[in-house]
C-alpha atoms as a PDB file:
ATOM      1  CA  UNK A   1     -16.306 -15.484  -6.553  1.00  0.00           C
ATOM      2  CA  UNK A   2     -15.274 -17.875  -3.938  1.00  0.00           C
ATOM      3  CA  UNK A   3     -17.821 -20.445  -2.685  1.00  0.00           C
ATOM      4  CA  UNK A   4     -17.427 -22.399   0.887  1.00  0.00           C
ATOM      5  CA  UNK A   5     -19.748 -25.389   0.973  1.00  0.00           C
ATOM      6  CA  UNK A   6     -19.375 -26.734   4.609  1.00  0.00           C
ATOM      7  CA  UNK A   7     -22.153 -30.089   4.657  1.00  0.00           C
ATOM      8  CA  UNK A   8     -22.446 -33.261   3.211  1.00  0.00           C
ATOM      9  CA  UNK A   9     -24.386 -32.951  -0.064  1.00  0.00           C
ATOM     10  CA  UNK A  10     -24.835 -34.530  -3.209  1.00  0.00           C
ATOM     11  CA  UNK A  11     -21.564 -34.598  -5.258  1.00  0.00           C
ATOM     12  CA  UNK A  12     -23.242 -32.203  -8.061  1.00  0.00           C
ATOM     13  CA  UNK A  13     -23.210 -29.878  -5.800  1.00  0.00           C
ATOM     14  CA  UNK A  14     -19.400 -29.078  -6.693  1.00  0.00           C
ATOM     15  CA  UNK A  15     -20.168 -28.775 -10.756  1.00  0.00           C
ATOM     16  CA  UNK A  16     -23.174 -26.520 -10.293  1.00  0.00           C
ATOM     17  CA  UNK A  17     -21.343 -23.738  -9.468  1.00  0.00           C
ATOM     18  CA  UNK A  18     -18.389 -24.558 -11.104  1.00  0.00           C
ATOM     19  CA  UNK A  19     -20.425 -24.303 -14.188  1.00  0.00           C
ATOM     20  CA  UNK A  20     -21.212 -20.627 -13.447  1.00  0.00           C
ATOM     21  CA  UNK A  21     -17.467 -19.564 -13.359  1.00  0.00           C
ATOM     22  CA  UNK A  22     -17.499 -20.165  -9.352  1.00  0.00           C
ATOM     23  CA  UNK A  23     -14.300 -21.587  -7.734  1.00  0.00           C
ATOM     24  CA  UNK A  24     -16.088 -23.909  -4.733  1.00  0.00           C
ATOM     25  CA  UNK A  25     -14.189 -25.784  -1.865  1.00  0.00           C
ATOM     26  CA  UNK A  26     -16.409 -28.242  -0.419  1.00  0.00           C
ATOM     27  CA  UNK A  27     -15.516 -29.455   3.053  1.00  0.00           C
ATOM     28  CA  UNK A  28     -18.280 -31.769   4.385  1.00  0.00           C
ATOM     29  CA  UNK A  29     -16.501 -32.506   7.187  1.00  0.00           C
ATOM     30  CA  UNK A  30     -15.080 -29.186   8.578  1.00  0.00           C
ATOM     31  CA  UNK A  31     -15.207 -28.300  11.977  1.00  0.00           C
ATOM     32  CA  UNK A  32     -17.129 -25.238  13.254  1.00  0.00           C
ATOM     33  CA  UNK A  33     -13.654 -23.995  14.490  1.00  0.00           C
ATOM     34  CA  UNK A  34     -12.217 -24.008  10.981  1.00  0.00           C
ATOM     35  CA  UNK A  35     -14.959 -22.547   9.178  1.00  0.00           C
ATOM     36  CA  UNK A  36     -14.800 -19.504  11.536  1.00  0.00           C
ATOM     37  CA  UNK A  37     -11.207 -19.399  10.568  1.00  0.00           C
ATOM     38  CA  UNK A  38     -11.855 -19.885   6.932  1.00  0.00           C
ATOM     39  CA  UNK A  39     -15.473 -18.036   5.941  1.00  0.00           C
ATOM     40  CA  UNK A  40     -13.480 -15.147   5.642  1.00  0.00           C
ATOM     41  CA  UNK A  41     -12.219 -15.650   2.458  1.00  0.00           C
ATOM     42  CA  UNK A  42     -15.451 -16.533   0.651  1.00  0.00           C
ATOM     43  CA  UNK A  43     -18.607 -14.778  -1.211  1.00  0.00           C
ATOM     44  CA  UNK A  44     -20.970 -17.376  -0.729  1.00  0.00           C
ATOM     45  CA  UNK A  45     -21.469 -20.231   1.921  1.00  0.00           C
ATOM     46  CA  UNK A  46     -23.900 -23.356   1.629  1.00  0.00           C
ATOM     47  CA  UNK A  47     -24.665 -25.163   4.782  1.00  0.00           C
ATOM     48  CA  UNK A  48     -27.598 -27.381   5.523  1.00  0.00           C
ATOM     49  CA  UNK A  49     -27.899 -27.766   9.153  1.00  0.00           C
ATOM     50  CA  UNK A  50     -24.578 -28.141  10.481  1.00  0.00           C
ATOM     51  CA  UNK A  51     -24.472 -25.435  12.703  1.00  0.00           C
ATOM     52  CA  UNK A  52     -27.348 -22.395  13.457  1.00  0.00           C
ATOM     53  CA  UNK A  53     -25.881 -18.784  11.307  1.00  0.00           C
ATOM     54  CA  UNK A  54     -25.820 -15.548  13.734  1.00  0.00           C
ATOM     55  CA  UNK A  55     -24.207 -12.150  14.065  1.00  0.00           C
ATOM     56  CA  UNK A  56     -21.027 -13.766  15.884  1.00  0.00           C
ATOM     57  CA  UNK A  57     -20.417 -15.575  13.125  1.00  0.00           C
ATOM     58  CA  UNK A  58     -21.149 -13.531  10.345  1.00  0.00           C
ATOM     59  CA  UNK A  59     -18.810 -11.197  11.731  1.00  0.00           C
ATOM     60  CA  UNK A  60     -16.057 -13.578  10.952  1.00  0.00           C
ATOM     61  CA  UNK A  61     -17.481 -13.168   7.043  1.00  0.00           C
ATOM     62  CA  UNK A  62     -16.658  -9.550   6.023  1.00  0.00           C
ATOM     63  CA  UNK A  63     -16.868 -10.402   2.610  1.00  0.00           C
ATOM     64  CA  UNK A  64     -19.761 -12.851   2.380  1.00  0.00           C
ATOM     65  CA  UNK A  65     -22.759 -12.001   0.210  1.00  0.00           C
ATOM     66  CA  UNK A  66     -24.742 -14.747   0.492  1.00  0.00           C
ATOM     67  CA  UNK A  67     -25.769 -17.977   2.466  1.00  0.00           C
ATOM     68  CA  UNK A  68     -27.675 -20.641   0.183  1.00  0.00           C
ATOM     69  CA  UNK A  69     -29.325 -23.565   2.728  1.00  0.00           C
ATOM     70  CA  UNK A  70     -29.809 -26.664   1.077  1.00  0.00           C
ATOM     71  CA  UNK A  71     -33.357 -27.397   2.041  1.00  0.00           C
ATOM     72  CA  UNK A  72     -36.855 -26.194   3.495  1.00  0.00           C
ATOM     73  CA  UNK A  73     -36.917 -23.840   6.287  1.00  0.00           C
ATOM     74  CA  UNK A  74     -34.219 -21.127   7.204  1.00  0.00           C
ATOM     75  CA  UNK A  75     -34.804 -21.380  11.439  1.00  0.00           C
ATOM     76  CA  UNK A  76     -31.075 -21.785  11.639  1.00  0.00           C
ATOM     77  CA  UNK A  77     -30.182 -18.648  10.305  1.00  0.00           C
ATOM     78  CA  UNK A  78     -30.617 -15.628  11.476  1.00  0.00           C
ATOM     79  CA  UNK A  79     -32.337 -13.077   9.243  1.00  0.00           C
ATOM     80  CA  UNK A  80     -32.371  -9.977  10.962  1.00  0.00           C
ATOM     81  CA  UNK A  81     -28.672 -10.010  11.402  1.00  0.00           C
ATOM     82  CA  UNK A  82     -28.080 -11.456   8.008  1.00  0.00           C
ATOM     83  CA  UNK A  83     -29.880  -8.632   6.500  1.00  0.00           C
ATOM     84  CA  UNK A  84     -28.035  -6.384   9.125  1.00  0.00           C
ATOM     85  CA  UNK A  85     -24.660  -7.620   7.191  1.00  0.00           C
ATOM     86  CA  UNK A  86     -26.112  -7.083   3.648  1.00  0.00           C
ATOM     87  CA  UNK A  87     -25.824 -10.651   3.234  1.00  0.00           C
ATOM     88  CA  UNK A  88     -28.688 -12.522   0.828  1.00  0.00           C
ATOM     89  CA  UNK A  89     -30.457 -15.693   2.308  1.00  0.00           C
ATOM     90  CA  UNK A  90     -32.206 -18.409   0.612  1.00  0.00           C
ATOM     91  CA  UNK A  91     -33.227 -22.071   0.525  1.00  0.00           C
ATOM     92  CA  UNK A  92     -34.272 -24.833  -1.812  1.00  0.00           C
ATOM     93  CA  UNK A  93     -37.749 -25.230  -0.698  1.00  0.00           C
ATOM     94  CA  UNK A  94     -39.246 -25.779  -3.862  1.00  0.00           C
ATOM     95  CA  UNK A  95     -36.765 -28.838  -4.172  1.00  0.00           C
ATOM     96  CA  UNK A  96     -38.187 -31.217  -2.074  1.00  0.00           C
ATOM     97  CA  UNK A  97     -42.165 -30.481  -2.183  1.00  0.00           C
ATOM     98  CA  UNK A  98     -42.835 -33.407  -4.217  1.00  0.00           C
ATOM     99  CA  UNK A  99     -40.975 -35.921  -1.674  1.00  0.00           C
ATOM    100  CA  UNK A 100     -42.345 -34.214   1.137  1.00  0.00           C
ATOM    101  CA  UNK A 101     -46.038 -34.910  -0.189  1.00  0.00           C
ATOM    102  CA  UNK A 102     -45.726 -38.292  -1.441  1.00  0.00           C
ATOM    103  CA  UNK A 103     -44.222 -38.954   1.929  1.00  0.00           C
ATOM    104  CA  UNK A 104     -47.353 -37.203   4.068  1.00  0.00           C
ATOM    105  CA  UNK A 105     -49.510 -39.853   2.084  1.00  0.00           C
ATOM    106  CA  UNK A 106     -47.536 -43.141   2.467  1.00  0.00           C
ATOM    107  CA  UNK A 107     -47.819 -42.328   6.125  1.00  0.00           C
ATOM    108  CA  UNK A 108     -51.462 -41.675   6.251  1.00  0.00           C
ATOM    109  CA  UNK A 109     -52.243 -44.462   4.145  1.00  0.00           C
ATOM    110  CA  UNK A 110     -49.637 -46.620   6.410  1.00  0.00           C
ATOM    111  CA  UNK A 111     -51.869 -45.302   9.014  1.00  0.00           C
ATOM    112  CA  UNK A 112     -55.362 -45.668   8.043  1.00  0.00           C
ATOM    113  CA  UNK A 113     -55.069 -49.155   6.369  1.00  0.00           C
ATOM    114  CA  UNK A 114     -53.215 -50.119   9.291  1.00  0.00           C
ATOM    115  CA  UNK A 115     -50.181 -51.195   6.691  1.00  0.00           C
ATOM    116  CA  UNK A 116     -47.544 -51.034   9.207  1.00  0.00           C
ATOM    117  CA  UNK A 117     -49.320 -53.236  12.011  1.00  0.00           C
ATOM    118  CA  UNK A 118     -50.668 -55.916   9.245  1.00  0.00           C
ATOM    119  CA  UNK A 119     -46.800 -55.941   8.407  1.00  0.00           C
ATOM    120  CA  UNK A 120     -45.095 -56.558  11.311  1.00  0.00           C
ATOM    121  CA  UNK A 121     -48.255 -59.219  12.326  1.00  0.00           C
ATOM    122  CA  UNK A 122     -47.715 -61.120   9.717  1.00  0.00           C
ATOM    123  CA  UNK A 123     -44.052 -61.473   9.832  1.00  0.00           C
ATOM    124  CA  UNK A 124     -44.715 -62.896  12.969  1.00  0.00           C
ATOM    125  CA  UNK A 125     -47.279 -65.020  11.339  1.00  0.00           C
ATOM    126  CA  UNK A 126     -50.204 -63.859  12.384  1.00  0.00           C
ATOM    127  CA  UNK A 127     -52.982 -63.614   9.854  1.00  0.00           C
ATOM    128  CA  UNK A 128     -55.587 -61.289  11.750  1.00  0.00           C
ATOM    129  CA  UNK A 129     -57.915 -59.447   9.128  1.00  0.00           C
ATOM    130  CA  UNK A 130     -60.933 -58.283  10.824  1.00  0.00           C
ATOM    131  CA  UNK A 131     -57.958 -56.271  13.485  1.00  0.00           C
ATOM    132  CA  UNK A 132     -56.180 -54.815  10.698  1.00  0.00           C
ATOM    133  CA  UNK A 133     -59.726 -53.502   8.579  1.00  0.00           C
ATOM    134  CA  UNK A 134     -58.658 -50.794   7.276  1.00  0.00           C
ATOM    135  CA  UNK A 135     -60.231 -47.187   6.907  1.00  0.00           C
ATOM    136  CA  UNK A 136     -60.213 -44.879   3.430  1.00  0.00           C
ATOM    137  CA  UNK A 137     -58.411 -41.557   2.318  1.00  0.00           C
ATOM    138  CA  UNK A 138     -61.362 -40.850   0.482  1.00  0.00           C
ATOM    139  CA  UNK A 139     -63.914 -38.484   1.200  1.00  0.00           C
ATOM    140  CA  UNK A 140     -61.672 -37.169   4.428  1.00  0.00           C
ATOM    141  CA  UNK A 141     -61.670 -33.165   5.030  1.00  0.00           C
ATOM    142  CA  UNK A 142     -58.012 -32.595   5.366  1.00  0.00           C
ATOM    143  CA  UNK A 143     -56.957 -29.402   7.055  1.00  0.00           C
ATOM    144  CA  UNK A 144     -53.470 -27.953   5.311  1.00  0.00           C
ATOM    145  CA  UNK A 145     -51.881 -25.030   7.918  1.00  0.00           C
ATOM    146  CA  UNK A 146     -49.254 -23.110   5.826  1.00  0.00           C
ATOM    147  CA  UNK A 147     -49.531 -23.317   2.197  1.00  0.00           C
ATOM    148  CA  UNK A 148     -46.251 -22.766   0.864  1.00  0.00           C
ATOM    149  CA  UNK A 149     -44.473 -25.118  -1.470  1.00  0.00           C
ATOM    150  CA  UNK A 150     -44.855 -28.018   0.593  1.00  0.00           C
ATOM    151  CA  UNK A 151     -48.561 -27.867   1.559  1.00  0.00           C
ATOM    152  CA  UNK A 152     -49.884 -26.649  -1.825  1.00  0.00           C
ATOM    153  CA  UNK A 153     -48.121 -30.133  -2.972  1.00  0.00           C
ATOM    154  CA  UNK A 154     -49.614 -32.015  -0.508  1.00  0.00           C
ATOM    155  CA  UNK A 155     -52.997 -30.532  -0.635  1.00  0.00           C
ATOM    156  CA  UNK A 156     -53.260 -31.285  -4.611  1.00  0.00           C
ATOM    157  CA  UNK A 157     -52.379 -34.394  -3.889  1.00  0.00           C
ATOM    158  CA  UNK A 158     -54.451 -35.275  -1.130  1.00  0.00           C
ATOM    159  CA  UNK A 159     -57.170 -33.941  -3.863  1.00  0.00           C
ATOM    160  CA  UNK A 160     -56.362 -36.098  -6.348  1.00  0.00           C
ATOM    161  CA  UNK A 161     -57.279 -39.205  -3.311  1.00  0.00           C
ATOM    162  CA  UNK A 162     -60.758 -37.596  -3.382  1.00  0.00           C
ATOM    163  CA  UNK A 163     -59.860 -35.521   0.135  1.00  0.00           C
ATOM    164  CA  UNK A 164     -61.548 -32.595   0.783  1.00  0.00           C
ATOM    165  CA  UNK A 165     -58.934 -28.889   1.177  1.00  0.00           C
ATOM    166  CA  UNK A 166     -58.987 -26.592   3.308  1.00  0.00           C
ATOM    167  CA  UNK A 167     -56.542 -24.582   3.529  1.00  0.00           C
ATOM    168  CA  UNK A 168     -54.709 -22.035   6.055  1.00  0.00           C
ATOM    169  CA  UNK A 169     -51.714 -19.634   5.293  1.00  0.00           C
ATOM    170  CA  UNK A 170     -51.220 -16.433   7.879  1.00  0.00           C
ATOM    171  CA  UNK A 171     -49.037 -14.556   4.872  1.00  0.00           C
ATOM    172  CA  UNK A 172     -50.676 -15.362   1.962  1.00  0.00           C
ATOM    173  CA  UNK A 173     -54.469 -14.678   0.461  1.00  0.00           C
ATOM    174  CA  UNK A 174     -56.267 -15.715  -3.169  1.00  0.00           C
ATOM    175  CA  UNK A 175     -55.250 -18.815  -3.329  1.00  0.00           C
ATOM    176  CA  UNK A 176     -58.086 -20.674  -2.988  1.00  0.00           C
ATOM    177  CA  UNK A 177     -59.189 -22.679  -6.750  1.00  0.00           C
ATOM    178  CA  UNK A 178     -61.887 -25.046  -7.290  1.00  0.00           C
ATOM    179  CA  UNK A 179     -60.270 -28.208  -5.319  1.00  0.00           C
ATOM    180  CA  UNK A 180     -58.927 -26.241  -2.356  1.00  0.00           C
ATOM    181  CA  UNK A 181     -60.908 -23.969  -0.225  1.00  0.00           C
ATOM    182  CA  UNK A 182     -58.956 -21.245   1.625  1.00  0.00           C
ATOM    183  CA  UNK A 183     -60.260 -20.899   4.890  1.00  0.00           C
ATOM    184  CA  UNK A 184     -59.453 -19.257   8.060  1.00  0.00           C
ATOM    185  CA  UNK A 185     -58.257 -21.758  11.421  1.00  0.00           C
ATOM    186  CA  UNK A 186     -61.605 -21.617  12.801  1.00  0.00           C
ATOM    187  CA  UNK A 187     -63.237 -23.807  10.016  1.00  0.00           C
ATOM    188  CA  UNK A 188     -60.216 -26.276  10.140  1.00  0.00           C
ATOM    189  CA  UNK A 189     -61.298 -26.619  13.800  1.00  0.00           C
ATOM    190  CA  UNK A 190     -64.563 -26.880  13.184  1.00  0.00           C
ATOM    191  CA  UNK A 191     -64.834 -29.519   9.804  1.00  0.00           C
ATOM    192  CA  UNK A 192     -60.781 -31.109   9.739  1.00  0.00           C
ATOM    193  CA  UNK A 193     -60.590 -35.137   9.910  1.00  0.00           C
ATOM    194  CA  UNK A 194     -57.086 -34.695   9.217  1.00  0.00           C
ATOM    195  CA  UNK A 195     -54.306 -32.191   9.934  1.00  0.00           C
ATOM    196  CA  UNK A 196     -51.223 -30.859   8.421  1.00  0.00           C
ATOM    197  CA  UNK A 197     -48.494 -28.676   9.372  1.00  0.00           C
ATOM    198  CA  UNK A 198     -46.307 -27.430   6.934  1.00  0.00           C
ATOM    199  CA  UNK A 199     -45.453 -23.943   8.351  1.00  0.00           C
ATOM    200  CA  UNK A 200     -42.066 -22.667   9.171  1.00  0.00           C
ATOM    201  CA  UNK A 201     -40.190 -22.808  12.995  1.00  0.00           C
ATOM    202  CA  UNK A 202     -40.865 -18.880  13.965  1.00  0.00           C
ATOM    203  CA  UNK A 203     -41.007 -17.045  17.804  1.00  0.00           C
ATOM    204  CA  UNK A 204     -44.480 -17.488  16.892  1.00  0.00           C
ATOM    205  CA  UNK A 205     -44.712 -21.007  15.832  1.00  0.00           C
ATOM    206  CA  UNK A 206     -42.763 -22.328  18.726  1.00  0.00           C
ATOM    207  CA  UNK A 207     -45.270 -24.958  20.976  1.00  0.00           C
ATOM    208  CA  UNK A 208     -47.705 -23.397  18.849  1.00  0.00           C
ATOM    209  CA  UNK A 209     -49.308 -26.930  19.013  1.00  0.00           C
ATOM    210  CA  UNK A 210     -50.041 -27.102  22.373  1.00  0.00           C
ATOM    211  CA  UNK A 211     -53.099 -28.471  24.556  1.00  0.00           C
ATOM    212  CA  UNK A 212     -55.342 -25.436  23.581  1.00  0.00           C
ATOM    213  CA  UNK A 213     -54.947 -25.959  19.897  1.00  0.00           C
ATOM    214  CA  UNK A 214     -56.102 -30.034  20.215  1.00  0.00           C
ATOM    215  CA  UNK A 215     -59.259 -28.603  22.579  1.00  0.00           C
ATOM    216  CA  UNK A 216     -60.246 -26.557  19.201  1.00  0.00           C
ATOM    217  CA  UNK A 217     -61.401 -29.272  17.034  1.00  0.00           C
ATOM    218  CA  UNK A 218     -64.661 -30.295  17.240  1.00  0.00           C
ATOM    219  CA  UNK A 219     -64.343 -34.166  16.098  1.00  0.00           C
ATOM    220  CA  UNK A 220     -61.281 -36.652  16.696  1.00  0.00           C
ATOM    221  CA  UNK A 221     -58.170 -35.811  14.065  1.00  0.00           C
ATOM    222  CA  UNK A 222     -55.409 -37.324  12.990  1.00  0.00           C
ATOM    223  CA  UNK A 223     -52.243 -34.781  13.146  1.00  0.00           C
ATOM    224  CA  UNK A 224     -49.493 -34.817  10.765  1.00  0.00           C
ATOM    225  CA  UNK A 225     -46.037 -32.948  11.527  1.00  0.00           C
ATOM    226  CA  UNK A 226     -43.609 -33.138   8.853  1.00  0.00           C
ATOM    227  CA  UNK A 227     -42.353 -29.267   9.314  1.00  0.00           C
ATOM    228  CA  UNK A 228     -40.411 -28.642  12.550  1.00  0.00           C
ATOM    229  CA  UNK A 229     -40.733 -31.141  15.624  1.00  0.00           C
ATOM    230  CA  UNK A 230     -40.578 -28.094  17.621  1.00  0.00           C
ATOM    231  CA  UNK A 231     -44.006 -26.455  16.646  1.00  0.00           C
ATOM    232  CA  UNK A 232     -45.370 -29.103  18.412  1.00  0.00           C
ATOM    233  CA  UNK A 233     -45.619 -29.732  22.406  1.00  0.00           C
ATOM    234  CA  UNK A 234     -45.531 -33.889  22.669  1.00  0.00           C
ATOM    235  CA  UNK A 235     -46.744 -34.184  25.653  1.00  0.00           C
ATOM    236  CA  UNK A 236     -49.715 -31.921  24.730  1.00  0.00           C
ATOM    237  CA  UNK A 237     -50.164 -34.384  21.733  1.00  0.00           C
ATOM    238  CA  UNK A 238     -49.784 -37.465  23.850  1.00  0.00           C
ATOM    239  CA  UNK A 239     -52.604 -36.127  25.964  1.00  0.00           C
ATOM    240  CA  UNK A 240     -54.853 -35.179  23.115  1.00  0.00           C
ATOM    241  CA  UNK A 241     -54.224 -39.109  21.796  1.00  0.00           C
ATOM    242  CA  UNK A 242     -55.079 -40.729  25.074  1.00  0.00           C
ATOM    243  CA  UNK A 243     -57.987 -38.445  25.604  1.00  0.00           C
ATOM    244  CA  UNK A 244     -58.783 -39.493  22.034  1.00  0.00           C
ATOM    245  CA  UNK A 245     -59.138 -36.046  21.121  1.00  0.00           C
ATOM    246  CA  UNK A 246     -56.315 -37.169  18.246  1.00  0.00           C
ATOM    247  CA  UNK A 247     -56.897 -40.706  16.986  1.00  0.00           C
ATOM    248  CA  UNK A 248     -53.650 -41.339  15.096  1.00  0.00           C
ATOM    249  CA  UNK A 249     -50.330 -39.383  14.549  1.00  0.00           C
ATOM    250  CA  UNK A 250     -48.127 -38.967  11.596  1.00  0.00           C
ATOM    251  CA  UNK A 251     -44.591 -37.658  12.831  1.00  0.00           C
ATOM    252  CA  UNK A 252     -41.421 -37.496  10.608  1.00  0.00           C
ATOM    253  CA  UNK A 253     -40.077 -34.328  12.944  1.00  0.00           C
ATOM    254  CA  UNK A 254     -39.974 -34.842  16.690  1.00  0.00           C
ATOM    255  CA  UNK A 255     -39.267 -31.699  19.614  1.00  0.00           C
ATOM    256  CA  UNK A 256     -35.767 -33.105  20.339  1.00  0.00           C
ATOM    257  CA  UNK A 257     -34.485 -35.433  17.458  1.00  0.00           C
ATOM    258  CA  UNK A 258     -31.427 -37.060  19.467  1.00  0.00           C
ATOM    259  CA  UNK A 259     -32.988 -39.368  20.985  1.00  0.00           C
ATOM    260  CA  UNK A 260     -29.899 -39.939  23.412  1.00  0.00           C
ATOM    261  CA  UNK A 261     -30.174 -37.003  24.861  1.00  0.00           C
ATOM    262  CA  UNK A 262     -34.159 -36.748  25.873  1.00  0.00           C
ATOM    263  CA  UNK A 263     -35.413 -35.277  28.877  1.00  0.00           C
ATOM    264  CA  UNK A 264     -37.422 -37.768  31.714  1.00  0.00           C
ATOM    265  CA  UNK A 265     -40.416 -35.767  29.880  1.00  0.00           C
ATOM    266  CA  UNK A 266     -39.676 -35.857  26.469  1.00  0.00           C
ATOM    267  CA  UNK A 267     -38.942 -39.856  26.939  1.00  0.00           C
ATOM    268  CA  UNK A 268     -41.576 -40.451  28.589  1.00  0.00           C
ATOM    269  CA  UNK A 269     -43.522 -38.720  25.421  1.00  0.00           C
ATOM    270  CA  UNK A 270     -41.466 -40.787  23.013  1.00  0.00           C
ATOM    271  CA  UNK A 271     -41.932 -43.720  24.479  1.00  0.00           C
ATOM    272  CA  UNK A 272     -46.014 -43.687  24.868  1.00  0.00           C
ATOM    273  CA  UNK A 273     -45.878 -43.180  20.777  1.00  0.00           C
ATOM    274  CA  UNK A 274     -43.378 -45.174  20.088  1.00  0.00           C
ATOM    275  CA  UNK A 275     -45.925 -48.295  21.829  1.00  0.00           C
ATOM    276  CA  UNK A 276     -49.162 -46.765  19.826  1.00  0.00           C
ATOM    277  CA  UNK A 277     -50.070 -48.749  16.741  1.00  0.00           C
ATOM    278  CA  UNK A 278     -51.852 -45.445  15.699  1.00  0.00           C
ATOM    279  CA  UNK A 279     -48.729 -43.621  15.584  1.00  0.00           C
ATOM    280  CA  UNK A 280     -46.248 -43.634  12.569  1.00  0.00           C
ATOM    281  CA  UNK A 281     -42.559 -42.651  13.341  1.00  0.00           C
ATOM    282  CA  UNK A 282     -39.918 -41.597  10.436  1.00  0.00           C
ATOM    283  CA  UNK A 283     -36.916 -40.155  10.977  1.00  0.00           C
ATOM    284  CA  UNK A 284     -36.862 -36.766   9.524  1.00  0.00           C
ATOM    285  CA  UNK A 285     -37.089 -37.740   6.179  1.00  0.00           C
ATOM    286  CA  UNK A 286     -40.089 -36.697   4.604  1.00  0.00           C
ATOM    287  CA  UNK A 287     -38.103 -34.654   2.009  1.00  0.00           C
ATOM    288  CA  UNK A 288     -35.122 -36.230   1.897  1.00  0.00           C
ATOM    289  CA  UNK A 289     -35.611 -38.542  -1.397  1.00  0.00           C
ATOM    290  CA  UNK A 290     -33.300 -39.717  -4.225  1.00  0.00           C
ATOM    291  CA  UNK A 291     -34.571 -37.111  -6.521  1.00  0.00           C
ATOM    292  CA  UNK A 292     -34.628 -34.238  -4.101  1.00  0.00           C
ATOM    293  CA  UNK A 293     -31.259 -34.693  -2.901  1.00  0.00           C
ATOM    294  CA  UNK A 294     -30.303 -33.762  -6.708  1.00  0.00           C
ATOM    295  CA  UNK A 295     -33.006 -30.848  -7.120  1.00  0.00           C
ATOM    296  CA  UNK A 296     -31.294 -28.944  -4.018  1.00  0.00           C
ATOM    297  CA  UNK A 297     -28.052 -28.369  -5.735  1.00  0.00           C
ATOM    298  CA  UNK A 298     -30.300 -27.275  -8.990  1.00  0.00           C
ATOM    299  CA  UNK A 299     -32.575 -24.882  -6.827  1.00  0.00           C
ATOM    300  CA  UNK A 300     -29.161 -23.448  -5.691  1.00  0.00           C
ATOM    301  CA  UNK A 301     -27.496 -23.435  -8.517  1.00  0.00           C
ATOM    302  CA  UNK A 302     -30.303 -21.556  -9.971  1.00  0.00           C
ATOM    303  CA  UNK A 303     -30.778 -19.199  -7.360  1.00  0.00           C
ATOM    304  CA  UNK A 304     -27.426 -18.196  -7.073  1.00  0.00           C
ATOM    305  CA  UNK A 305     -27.387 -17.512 -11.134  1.00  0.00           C
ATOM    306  CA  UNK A 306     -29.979 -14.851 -10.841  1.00  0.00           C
ATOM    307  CA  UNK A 307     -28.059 -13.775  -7.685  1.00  0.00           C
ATOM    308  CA  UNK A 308     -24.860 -13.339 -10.351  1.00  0.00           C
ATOM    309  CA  UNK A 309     -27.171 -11.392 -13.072  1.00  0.00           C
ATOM    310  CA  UNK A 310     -28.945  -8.866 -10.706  1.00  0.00           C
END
C-alpha cells in the first residue's frame, strides 16, 4: 500500500507508516497540478489544508481508499462524494484537544486580567494598576456549543478554574456528569458569561453567529471562536461589542484569514478589533502546539492501523 503525503508535517510522519509495512512519499511542497497527476498511483493520501478534496479530484484517484487529514475538522473535504468513491475519511481531532483548551484559557485569562494591555503598558513604562484591575475566571457560567473532543477538554478544564458548564451538542445526548450540565441553547442564552464555539464548519454552521444569535443572550458575554472563523459574521460581532452586547472577544480563527486579501468590509471589521483592548487576536493556532504537532502523525498512524486490520 502506497501512501501520498502532500503537506508540511512533522518529520515522524514518514516512520509512522513506514512502521506498518507502508511505502510513503512525502512531498510537502507539491503543486496541486502534480498531485492530480500523481494521486493515481496511491491507496492513501494525507493532506492538511493544502487544497479543499472533491469529486473532480477524486476522480483522478481510482485507486485511493482513504484520505487521513492531519487535524480537527474535515470542511475541506467533501464527504458525500468521498463516500460516493468508497473512499474512508478521517482526522486527528483527538490530537490536539489538549492544546486547543489550554489555549481557550491563556486567552481568557489574557483577557480578563487584562495581561496583554498591562504588558505592552509597561514596556512602554507605564505603571497603571487601578486601569489594568483585573477580573476572575472563577465562579463564571461558561457556555460550551459543540462538545466534541475539543469542548469536552475545554469545559473540564474551565471546571477545574471553578467555572460553571453548560453545555450544548446538536448530535450528541447523556453526556452531562456532575461538573457539566448539558443543556439546550436556550439556557446558554439565558445564564452564559462566557461563550465557546467548538463546533464544526457545516451548510448549517456557516454565519451561524450572526446579529440574531448576540440579541439572544440576556447579559453581556464574552465570545470565544477557536473552531472555524467562518461560523462567525464579524461585523455582526463588531456590532454586538460596540453595542456592548459582547464585552470582550477571544479569536484565534477569523472569516477570511489572509489578511491581504480582505474585503473594504471585512477590514473595516479587522481593524475595529484589532484597536479593542478587549479583544485578543492569535493566529490560528489554538491547536497547533509542540506536542500536538507529534500526536497528529500518532492519531493517523493509529487510525490507519485499524483501517489495515478491518
Amino acid at each position: 500500500m502506497r501512501i501520498l503525503i502532500v503537506d508540511e508535517m512533522h518529520p515522524s510522519i514518514v516512520e509512522m507508516p513506514k512502521a506498518l509495512g507502508l511505502d510513503v512519499d512525502y512531498f510537502p511542497n507539491i503543486a496541486f497540478e502534480e498531485v492530480l497527476e500523481r494521486v493515481g498511483d496511491y491507496d492513501g493520501l494525507i493532506i492538511r489544508s493544502k487544497f479543499s478534496i472533491n469529486s473532480e479530484f477524486l476522480s483522478y484517484a481510482s485507486k485511493l481508499k482513504f484520505i487521513g487529514r492531519a487535524g480537527a475538522g474535515l470542511d475541506l473535504i467533501d464527504l458525500h462524494a468521498c463516500k460516493k468513491a468508497g473512499v474512508t475519511v478521517f482526522g486527528a481531532n483527538e490530537a490536539n484537544k489538549v492544546a486547543v483548551a489550554e489555549h481557550l484559557i491563556g486567552m481568557l485569562l489574557s483577557l480578563l486580567h487584562k495581561i496583554n494591555t498591562g504588558s505592552r503598558e509597561v514596556k512602554k513604562g507605564q505603571w497603571n494598576r487601578e486601569a489594568n484591575r483585573g477580573e476572575e475566571l472563577f465562579g463564571k457560567t461558561v457556555g460550551i456549543i459543540g462538545y466534541g473532543n475539543n469542548g469536552q477538554a475545554t469545559a473540564e478544564r474551565l471546571a477545574a478554574f471553578g467555572c460553571k458548564i453548560l453545555a450544548n451538542d446538536r448530535y450528541k445526548y447523556g453526556f452531562g456528569t456532575h461538573i457539566i450540565k448539558e443543556c439546550e441553547l436556550s439556557e446558554i442564552y439565558e445564564k452564559a458569561d462566557i461563550v465557546s464555539l467548538h463546533i464544526p464548519l457545516t451548510k448549517e454552521t456557516d454565519k451561524w453567529v450572526n446579529a440574531d444569535f448576540f440579541d439572544k443572550f440576556q447579559k453581556p458575554i464574552i465570545f470565544c471562536n477557536i473552531a472555524r472563523g467562518e461560523i462567525v459574521e464579524l461585523k455582526d460581532l463588531v456590532t454586538a461589542m460596540k453595542s456592548g452586547k459582547v464585552k470582550g472577544a477571544c479569536l484565534d480563527v477569523l472569516e477570511n484569514e489572509k489578511l491581504k486579501t480582505l474585503s473594504e468590509e471585512q477590514k473595516a471589521s479587522f481593524d475595529y478589533l484589532a484597536s479593542q483592548n478587549n479583544a485578543i487576536l492569535t493566529p490560528h493556532v489554538a491547536g497547533w502546539s509542540t506536542e500536538s504537532y507529534v500526536k497528529i502523525n500518532e492519531v493517523l498512524r493509529d487510525k490507519i492501523k485499524r483501517l489495515l486490520e478491518k
